[in-house]
C-alpha atoms as a PDB file:
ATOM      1  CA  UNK A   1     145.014 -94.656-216.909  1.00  0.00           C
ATOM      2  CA  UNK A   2     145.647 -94.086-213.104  1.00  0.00           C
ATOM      3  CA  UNK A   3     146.660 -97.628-212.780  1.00  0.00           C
ATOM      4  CA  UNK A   4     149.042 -97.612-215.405  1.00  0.00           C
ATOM      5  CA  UNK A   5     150.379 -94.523-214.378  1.00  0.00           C
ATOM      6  CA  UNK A   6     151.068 -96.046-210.697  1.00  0.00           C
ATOM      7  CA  UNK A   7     151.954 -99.328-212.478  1.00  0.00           C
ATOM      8  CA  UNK A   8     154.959 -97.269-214.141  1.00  0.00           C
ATOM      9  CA  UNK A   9     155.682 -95.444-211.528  1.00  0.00           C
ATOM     10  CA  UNK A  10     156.363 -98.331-209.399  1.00  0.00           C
ATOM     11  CA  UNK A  11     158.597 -99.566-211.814  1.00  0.00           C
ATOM     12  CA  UNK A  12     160.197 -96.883-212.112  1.00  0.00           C
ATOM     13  CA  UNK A  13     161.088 -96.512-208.206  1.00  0.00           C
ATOM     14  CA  UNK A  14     161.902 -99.954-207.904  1.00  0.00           C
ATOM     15  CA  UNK A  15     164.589-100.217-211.177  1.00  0.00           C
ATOM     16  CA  UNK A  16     167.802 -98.516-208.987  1.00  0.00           C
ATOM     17  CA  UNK A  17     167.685-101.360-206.842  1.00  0.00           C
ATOM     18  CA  UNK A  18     168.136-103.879-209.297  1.00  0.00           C
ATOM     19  CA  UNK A  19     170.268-101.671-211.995  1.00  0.00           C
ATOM     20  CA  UNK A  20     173.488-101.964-212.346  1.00  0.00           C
ATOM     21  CA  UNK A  21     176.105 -99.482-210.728  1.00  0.00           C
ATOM     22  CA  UNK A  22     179.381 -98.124-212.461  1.00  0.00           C
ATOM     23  CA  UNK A  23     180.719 -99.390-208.920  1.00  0.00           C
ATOM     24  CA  UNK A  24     179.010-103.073-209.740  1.00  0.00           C
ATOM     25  CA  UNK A  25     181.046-102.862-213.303  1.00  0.00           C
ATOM     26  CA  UNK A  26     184.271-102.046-212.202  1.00  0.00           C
ATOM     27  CA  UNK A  27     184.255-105.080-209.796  1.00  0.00           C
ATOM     28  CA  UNK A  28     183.411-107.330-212.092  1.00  0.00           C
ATOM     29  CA  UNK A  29     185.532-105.777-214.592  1.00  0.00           C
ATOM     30  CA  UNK A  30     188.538-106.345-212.213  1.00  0.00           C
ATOM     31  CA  UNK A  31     187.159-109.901-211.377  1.00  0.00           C
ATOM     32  CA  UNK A  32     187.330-110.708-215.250  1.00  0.00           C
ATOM     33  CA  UNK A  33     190.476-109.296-215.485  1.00  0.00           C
ATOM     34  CA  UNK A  34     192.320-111.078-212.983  1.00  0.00           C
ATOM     35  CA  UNK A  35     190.534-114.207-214.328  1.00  0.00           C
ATOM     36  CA  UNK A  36     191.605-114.183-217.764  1.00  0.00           C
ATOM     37  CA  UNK A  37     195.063-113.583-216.376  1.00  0.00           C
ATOM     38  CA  UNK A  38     194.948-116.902-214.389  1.00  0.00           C
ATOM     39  CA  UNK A  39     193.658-118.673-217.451  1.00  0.00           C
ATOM     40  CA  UNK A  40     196.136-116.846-219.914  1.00  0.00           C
ATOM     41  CA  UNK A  41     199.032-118.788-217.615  1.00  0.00           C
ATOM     42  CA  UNK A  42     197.587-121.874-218.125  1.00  0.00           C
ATOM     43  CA  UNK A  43     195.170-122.067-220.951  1.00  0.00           C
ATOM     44  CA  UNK A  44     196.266-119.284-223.835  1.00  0.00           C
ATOM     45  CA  UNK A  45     193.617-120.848-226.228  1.00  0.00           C
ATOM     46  CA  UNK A  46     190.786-121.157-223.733  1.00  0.00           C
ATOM     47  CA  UNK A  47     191.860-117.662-223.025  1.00  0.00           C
ATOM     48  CA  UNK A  48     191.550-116.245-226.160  1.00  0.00           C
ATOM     49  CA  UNK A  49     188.258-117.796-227.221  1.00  0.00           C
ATOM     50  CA  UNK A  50     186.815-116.059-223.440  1.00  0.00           C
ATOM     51  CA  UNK A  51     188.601-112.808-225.024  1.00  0.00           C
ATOM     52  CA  UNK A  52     186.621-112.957-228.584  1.00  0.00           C
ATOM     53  CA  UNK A  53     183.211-113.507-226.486  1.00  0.00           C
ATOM     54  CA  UNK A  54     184.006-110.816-224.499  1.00  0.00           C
ATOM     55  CA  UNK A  55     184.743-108.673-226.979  1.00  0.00           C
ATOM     56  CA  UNK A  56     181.435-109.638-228.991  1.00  0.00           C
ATOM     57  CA  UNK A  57     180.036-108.954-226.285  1.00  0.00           C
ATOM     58  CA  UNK A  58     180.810-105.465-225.178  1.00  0.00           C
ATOM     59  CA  UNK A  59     180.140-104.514-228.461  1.00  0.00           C
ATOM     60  CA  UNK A  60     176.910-104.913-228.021  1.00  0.00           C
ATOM     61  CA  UNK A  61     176.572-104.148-224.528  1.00  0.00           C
ATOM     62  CA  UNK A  62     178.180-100.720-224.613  1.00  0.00           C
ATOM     63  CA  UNK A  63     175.331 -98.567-223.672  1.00  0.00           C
ATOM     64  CA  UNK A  64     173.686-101.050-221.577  1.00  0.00           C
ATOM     65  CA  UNK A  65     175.219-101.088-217.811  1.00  0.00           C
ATOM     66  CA  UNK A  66     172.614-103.818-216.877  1.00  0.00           C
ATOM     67  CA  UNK A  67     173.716-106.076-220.302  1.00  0.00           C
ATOM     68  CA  UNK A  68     176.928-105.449-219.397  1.00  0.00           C
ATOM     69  CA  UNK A  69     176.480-106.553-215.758  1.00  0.00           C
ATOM     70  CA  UNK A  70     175.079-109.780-217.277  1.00  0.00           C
ATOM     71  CA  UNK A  71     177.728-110.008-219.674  1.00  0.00           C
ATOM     72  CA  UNK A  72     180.543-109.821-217.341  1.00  0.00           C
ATOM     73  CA  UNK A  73     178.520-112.605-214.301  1.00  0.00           C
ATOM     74  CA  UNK A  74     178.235-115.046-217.735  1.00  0.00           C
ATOM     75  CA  UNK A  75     182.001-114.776-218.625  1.00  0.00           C
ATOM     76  CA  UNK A  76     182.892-115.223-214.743  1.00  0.00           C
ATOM     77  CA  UNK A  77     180.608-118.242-214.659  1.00  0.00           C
ATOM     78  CA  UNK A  78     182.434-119.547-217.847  1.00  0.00           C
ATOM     79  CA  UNK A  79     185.820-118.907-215.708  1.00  0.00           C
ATOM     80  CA  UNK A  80     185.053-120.920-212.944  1.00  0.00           C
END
């Protein structure tokens, strides 16, 4: 029990460090955002099927911060 408890606790101490900040969204919300904007201008299609997956996925990720860290890294890989 006492190793499970300092197991946890651990854990616990060490998830800020890798959790995801309101801070950490709103840059890569503003990151997205300027990238769709660049591929609007030149790709309108390409730019709307990055839209519907975004969407999708902030649906689901809407009381996750951490999902929707990951979300928003996989739709700026997908922009590059």
């Amino acid at each position: 029990m006492k190793t499970y408890l300092l197991t946890a606790a651990l854990i616990i101490a060490a998830t800020p460090s890798f959790a995801c900040t309101a801070e950490d969204l709103t840059a890569k919300a503003t990151e997205v955002s300027q990238k769709m904007q660049e591929l609007a201008a030149k790709d309108p299609q390409r730019a709307a099927a990055v839209a519907q997956k975004m969407t999708e996925g902030q649906a689901q990720t809407a009381t996750d911060p951490n999902g929707a860290c990951k979300l928003y890294d996989d739709i700026l890989a997908e922009l590059q």
